[in-house]
N, C-alpha and C. Protein backbone atom coordinates (compact mmCIF):
# COMPACT_ATOMS: atom_id res chain seq x y z
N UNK A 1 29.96 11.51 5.43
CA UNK A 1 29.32 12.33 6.45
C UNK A 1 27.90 12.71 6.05
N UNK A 2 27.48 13.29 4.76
CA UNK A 2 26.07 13.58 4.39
C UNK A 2 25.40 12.18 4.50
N UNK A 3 25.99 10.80 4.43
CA UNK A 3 24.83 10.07 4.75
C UNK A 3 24.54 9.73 6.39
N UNK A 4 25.47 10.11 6.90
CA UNK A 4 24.45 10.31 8.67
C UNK A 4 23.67 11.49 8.88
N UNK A 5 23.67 12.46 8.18
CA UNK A 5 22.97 13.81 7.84
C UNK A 5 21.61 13.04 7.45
N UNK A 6 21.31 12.62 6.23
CA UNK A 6 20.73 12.20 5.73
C UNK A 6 19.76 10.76 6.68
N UNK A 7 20.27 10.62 6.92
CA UNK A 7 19.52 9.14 8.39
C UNK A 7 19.45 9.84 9.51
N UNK A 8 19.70 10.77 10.01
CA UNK A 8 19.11 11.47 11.25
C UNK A 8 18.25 12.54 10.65
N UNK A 9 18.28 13.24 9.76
CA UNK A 9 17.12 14.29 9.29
C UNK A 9 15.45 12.67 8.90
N UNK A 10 15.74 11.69 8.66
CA UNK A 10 14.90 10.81 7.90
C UNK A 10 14.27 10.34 9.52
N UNK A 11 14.95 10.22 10.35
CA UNK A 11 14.83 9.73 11.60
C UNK A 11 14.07 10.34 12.36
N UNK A 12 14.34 11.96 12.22
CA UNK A 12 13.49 12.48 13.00
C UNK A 12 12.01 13.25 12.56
N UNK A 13 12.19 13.30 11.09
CA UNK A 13 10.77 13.26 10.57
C UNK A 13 10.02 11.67 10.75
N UNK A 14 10.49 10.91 11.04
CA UNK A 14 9.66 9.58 10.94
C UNK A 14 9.25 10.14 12.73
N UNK A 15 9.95 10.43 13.44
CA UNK A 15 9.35 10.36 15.08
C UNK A 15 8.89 11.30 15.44
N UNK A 16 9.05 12.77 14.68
CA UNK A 16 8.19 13.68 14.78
C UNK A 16 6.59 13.07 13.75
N UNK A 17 6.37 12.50 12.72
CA UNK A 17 5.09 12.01 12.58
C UNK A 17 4.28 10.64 13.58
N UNK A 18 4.63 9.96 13.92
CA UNK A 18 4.47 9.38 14.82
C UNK A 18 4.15 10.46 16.47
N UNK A 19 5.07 10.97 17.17
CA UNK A 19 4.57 11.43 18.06
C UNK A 19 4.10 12.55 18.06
N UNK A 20 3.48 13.39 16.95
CA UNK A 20 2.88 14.62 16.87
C UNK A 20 1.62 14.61 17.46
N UNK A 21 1.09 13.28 16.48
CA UNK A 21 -0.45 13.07 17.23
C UNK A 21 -0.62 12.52 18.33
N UNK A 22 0.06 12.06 19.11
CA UNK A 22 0.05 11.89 20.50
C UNK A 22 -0.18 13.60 21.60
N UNK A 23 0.85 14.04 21.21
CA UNK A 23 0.25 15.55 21.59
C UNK A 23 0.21 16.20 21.31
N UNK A 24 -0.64 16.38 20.00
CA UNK A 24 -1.01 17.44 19.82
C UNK A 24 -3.03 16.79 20.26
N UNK A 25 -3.30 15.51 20.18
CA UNK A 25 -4.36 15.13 20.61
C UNK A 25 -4.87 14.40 21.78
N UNK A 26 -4.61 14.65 22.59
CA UNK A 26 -4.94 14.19 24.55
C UNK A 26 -5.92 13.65 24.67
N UNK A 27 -7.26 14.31 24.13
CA UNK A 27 -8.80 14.08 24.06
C UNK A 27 -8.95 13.01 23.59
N UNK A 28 -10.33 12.57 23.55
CA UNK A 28 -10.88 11.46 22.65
C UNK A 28 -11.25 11.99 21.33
N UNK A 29 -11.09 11.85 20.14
CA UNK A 29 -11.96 12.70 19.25
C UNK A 29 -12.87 11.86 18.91
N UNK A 30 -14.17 12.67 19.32
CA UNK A 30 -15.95 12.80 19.25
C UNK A 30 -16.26 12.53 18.04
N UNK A 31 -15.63 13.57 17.06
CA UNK A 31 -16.23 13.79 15.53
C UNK A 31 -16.43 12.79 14.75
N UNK A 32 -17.87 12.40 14.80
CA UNK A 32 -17.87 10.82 13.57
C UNK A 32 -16.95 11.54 12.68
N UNK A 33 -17.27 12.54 12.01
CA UNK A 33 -16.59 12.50 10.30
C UNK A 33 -15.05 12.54 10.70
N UNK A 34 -14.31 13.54 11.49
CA UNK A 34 -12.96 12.90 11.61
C UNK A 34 -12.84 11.54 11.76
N UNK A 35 -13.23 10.88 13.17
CA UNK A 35 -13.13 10.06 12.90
C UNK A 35 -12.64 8.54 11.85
N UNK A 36 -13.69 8.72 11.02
CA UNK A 36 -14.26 7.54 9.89
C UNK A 36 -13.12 8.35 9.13
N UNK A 37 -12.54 9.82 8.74
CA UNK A 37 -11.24 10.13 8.01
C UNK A 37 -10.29 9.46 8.54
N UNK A 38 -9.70 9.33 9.78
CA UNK A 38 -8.72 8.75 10.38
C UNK A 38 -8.79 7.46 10.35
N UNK A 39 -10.28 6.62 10.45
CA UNK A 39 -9.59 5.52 9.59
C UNK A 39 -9.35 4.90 8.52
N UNK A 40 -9.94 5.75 7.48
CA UNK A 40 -9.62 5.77 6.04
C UNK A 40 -8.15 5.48 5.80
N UNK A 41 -7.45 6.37 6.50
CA UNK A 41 -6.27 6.97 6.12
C UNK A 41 -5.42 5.47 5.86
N UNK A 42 -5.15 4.86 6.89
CA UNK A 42 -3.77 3.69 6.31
C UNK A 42 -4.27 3.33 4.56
N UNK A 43 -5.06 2.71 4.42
CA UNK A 43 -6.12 1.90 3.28
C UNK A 43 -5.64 2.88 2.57
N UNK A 44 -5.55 4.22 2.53
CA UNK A 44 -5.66 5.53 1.41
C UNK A 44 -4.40 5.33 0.83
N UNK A 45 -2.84 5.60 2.62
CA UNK A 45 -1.71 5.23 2.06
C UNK A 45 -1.30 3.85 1.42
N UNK A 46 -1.36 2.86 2.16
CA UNK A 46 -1.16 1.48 1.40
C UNK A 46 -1.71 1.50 -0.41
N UNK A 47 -2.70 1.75 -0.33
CA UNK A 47 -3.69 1.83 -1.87
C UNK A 47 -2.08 2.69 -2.89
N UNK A 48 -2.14 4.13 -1.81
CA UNK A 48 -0.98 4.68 -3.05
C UNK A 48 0.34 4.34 -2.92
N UNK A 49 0.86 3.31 -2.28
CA UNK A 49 1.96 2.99 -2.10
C UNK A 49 2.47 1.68 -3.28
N UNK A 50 1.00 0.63 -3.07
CA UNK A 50 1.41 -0.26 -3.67
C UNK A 50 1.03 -0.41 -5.08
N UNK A 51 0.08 0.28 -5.31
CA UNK A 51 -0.88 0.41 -6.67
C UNK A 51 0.64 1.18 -8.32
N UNK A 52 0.79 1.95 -7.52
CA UNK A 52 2.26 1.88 -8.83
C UNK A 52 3.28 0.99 -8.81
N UNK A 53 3.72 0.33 -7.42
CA UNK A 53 4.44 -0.75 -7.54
C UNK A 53 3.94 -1.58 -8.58
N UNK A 54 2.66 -2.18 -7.83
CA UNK A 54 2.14 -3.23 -8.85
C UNK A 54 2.20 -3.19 -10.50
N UNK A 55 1.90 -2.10 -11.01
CA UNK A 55 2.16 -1.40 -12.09
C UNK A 55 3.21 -1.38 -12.66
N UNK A 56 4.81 -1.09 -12.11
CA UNK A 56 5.74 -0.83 -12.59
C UNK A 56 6.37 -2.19 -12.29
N UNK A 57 6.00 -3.32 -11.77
CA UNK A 57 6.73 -4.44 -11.22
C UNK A 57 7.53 -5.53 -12.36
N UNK A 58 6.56 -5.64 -13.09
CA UNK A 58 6.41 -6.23 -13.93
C UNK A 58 7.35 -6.10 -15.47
N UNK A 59 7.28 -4.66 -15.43
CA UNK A 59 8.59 -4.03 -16.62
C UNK A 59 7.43 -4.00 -17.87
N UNK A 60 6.01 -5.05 -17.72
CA UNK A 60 4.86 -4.80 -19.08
C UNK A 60 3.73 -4.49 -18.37
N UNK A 61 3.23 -3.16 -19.24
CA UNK A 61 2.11 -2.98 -18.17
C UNK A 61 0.91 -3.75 -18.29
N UNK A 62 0.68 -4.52 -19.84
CA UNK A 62 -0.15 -6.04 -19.79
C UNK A 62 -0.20 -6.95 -19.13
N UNK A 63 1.04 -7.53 -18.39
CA UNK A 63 1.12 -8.61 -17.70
C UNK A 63 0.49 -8.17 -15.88
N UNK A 64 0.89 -6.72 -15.78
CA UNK A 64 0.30 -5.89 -14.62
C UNK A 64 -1.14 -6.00 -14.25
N UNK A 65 -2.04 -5.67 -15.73
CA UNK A 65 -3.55 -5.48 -15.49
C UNK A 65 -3.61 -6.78 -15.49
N UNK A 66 -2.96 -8.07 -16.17
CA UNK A 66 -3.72 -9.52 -16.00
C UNK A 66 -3.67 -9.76 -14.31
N UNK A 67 -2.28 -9.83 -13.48
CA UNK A 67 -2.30 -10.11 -12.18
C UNK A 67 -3.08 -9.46 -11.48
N UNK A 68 -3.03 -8.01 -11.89
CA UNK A 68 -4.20 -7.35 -10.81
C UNK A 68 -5.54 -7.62 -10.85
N UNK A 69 -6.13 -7.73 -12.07
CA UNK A 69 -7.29 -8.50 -12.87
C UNK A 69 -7.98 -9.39 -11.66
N UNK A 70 -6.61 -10.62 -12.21
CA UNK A 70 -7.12 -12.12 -11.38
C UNK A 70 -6.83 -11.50 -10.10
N UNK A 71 -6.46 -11.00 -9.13
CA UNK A 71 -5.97 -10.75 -8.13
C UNK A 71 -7.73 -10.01 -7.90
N UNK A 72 -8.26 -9.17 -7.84
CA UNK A 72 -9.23 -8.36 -8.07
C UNK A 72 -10.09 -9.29 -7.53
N UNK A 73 -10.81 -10.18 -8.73
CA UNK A 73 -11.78 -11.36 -9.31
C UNK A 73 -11.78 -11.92 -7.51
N UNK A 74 -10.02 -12.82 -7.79
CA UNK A 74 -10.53 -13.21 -6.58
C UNK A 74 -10.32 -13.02 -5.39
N UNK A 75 -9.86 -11.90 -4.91
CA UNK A 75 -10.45 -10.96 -3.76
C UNK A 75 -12.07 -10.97 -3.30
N UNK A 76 -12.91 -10.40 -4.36
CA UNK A 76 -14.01 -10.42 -4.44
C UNK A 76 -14.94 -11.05 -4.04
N UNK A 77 -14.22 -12.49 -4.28
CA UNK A 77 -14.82 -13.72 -4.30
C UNK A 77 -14.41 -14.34 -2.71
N UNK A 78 -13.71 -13.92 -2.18
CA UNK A 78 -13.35 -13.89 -0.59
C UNK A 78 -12.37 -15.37 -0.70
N UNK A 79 -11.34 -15.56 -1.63
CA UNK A 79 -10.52 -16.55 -1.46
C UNK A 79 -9.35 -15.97 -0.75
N UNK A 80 -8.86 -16.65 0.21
CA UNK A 80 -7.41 -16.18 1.12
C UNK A 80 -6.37 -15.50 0.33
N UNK A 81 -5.74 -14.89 1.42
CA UNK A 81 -4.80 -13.93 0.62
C UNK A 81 -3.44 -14.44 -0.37
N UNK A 82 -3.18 -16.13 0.51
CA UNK A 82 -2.41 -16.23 -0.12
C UNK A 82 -2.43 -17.15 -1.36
N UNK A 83 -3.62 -17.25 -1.53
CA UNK A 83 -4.24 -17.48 -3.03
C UNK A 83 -4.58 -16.59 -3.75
N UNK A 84 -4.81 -16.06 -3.40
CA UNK A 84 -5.06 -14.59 -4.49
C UNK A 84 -3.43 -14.18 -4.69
N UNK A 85 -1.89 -14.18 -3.97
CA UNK A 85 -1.21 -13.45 -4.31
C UNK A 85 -0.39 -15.13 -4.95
N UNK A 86 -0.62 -15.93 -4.81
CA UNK A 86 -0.08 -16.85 -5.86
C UNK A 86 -0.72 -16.55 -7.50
N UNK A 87 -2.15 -17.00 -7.39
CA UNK A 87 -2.63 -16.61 -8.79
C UNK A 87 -2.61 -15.50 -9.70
N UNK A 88 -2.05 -14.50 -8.58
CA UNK A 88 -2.09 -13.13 -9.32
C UNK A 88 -0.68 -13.27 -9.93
N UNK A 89 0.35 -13.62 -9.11
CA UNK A 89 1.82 -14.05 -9.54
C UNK A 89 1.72 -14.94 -11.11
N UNK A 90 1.07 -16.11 -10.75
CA UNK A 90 1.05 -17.06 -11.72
C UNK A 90 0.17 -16.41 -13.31
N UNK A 91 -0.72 -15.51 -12.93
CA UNK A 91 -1.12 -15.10 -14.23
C UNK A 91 -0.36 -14.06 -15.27
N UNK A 92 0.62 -13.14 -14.07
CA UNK A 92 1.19 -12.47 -14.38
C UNK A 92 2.84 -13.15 -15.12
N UNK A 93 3.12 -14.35 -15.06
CA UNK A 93 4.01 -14.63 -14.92
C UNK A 93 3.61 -15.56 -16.48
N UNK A 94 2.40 -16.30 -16.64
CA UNK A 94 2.44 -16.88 -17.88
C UNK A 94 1.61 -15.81 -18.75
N UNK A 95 1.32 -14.98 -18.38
CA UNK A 95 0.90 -13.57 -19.30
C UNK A 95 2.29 -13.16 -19.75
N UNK A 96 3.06 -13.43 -19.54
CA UNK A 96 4.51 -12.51 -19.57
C UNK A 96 5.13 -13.36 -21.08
N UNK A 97 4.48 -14.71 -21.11
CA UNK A 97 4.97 -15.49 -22.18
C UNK A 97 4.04 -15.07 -23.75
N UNK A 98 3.32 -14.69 -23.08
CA UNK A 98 2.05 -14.65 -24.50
C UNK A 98 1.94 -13.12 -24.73
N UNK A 99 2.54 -12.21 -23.60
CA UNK A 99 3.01 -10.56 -24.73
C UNK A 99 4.08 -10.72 -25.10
């Protein structure tokens, strides 16, 4: 029984955040600086969502900074995503042999 407790309390904080800002905001909001905050925001959450994953994924936190490293590099360098998340895999994965 506490786990349908538990999935309807989870349920309705997920749809009370979702439809809060619907009304509690009707208007357009004007404010550059809100604004440019609001769209910061996903980038802010994603950043802290996945950034300790990445970190703890691995079980070494050496093999972590090499994938994120190469992953980084070539981001930077504007190579597709799913080259960057192979090479980041692959560095992390023969880094794993040499710690």
């Amino acid at each position: 029984m506490n786990t349908y407790i538990y999935i309807a309390v989870m349920a309705g904080v997920t749809y009370l955040i979702r439809m809060l800002p619907f009304t509690l905001f009707r208007k357009k909001i004007r404010s550059p600086f809100f604004r440019s905050f609001l769209a910061y925001i996903p980038y802010a959450v994603l950043s802290a969502m996945t950034i300790p994953a990445i970190f703890y994924s691995t079980g070494n936190i050496a093999t972590a900074i090499v994938g994120t490293v190469v992953a980084a590099v070539l981001a930077y360098f504007g190579k597709p995503l799913i080259v960057v998340a192979l090479a980041a895999s692959l560095a992390a994965f023969i880094s794993g042999f040499i710690f």
